[in-house]
C-alpha atoms as a PDB file:
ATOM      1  CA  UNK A   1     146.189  62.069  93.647  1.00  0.00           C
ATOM      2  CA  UNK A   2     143.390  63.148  96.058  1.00  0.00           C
ATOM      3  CA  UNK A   3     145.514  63.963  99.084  1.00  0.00           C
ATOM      4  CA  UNK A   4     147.908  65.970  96.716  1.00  0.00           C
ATOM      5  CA  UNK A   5     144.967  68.073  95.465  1.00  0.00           C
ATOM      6  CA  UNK A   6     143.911  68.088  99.357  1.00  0.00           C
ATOM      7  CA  UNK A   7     147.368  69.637 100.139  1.00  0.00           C
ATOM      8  CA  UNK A   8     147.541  72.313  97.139  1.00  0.00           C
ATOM      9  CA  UNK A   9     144.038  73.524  98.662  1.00  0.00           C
ATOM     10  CA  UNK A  10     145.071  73.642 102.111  1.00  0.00           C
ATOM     11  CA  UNK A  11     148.167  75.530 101.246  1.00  0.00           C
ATOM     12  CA  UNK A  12     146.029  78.080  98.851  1.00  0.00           C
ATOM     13  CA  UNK A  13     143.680  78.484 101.908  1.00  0.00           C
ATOM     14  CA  UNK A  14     146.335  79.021 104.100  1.00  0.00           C
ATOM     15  CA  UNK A  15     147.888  81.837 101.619  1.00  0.00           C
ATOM     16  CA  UNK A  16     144.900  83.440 101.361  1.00  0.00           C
ATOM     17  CA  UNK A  17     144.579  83.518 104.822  1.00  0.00           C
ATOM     18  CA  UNK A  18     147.937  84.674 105.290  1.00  0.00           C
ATOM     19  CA  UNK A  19     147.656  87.441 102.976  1.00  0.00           C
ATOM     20  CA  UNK A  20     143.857  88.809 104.411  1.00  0.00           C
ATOM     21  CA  UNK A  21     145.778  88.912 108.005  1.00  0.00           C
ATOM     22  CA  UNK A  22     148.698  90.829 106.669  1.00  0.00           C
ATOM     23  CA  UNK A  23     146.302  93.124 104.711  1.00  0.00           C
ATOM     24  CA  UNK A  24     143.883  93.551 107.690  1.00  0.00           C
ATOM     25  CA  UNK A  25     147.112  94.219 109.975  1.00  0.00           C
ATOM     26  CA  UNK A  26     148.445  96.662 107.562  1.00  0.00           C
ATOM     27  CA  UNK A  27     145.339  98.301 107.683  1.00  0.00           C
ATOM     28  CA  UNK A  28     144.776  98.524 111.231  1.00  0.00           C
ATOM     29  CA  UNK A  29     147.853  99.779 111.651  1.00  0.00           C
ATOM     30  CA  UNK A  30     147.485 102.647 109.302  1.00  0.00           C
ATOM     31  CA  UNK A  31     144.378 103.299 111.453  1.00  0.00           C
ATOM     32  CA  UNK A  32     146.322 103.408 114.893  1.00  0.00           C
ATOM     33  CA  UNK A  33     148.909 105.519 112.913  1.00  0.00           C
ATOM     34  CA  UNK A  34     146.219 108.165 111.760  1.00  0.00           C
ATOM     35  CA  UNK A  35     144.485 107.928 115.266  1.00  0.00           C
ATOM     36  CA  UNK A  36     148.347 108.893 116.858  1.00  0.00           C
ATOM     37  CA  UNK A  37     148.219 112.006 114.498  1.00  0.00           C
ATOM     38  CA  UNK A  38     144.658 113.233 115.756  1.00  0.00           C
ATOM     39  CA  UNK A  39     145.091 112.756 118.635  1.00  0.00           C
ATOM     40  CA  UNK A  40     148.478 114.780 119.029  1.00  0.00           C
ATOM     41  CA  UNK A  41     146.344 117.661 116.952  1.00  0.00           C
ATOM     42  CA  UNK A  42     143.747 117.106 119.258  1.00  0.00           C
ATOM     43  CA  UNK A  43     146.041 118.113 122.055  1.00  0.00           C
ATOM     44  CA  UNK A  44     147.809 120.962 120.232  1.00  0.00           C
ATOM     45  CA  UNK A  45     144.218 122.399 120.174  1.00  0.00           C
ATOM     46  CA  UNK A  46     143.408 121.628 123.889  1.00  0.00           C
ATOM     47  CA  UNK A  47     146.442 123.589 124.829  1.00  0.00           C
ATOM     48  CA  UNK A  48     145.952 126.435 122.530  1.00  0.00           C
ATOM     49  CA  UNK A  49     142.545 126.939 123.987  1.00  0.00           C
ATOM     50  CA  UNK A  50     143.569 126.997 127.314  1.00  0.00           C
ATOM     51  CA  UNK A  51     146.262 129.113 126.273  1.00  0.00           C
ATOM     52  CA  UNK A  52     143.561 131.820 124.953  1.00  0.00           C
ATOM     53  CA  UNK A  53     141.029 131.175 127.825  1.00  0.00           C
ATOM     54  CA  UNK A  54     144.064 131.927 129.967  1.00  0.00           C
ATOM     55  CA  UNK A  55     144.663 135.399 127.566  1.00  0.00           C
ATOM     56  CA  UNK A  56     141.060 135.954 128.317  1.00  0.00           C
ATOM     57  CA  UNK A  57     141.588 136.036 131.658  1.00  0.00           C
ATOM     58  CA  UNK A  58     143.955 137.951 132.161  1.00  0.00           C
ATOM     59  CA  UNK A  59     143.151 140.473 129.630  1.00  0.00           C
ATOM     60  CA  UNK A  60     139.497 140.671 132.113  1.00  0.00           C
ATOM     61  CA  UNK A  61     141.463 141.053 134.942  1.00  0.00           C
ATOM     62  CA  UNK A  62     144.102 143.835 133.518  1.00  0.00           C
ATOM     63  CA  UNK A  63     140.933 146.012 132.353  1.00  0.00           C
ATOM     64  CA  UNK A  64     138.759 145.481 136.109  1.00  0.00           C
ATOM     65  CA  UNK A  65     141.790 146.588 137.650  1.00  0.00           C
ATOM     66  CA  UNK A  66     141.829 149.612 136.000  1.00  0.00           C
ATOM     67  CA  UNK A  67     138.595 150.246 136.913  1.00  0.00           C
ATOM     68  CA  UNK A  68     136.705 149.608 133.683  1.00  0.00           C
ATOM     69  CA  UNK A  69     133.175 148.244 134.251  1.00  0.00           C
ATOM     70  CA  UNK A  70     131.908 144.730 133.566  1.00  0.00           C
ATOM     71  CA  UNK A  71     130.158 146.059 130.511  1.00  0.00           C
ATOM     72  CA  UNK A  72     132.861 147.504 128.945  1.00  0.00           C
ATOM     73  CA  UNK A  73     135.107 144.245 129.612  1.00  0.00           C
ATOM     74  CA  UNK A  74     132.743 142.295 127.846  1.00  0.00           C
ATOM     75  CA  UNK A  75     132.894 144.290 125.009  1.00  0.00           C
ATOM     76  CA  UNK A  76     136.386 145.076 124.683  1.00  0.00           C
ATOM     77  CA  UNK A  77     137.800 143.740 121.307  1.00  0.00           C
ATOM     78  CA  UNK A  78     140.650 142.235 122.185  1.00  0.00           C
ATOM     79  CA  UNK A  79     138.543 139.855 124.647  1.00  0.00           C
ATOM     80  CA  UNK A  80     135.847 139.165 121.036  1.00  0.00           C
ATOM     81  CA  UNK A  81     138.589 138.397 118.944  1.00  0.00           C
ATOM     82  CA  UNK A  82     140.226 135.460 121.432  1.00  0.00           C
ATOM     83  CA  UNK A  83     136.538 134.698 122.075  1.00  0.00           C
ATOM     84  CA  UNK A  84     136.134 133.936 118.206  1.00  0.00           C
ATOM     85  CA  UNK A  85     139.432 132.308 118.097  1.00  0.00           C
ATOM     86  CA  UNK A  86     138.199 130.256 120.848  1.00  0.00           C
ATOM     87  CA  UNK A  87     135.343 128.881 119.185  1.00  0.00           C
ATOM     88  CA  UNK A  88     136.633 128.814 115.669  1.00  0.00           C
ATOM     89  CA  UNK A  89     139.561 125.946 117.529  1.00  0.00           C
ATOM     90  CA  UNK A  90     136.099 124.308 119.674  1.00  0.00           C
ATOM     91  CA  UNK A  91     134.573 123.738 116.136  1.00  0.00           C
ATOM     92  CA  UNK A  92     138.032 122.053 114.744  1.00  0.00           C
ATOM     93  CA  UNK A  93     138.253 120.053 117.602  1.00  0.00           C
ATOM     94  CA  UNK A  94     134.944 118.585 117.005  1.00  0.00           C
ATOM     95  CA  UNK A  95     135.780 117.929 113.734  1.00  0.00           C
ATOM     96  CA  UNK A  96     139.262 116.286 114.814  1.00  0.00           C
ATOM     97  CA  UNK A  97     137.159 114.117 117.019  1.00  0.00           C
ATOM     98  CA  UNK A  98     134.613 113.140 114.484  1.00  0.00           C
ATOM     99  CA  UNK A  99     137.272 111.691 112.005  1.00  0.00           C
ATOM    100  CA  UNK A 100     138.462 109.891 115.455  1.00  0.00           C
ATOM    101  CA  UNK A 101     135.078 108.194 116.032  1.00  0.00           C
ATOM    102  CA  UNK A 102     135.512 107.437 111.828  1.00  0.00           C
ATOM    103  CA  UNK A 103     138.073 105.671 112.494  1.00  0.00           C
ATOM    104  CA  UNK A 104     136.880 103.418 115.551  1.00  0.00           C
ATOM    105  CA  UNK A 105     134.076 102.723 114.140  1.00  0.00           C
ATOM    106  CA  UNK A 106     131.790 104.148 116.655  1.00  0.00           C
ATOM    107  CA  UNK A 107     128.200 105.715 115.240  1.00  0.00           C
END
């Protein structure tokens, strides 16, 4: 009778064991799945900043060529508003990868 109970334990253990890996693997790959997701976001931001810095740009250019002065290029509106836009998508992205670190683990 010992060796049976032996066996019934050993196969419990191994069920447990089997269902904490399963679990854990479920788990991590909810993590990679969420991680995919940020990241892609994290690259639709990258773009649409460059996109705007590139707006910038040329809107500085278009007003030095006609003739405007530096200080009136600076404070055109057009160029504040991207400018805000700019840093209101730096501040997301920071965020974005915040929950990424969250998710590694990493402190």
């Amino acid at each position: 009778m010992g060796l049976l109970k032996r066996m019934k334990h050993d196969v419990r253990a191994g069920w447990t064991s089997l269902r904490y890996g399963t679990a854990k693997a479920a788990t991590r790959a909810l993590e990679e799945t969420e991680l995919l997701r940020l990241r892609l976001d994290l690259r639709k931001l990258d773009d649409r900043i460059r996109d705007l810095c590139g707006d910038i740009g040329e809107r500085a250019v278009d007003l030095h060529e006609r003739g405007e002065s530096a200080e009136h290029v600076l404070a055109d509106r057009e160029i504040n508003q991207i400018v805000q836009q700019v840093s209101m998508l730096r501040a997301e992205r920071t965020k974005l990868l915040a929950e990424m670190d969250d998710i590694l683990g990493v402190e």
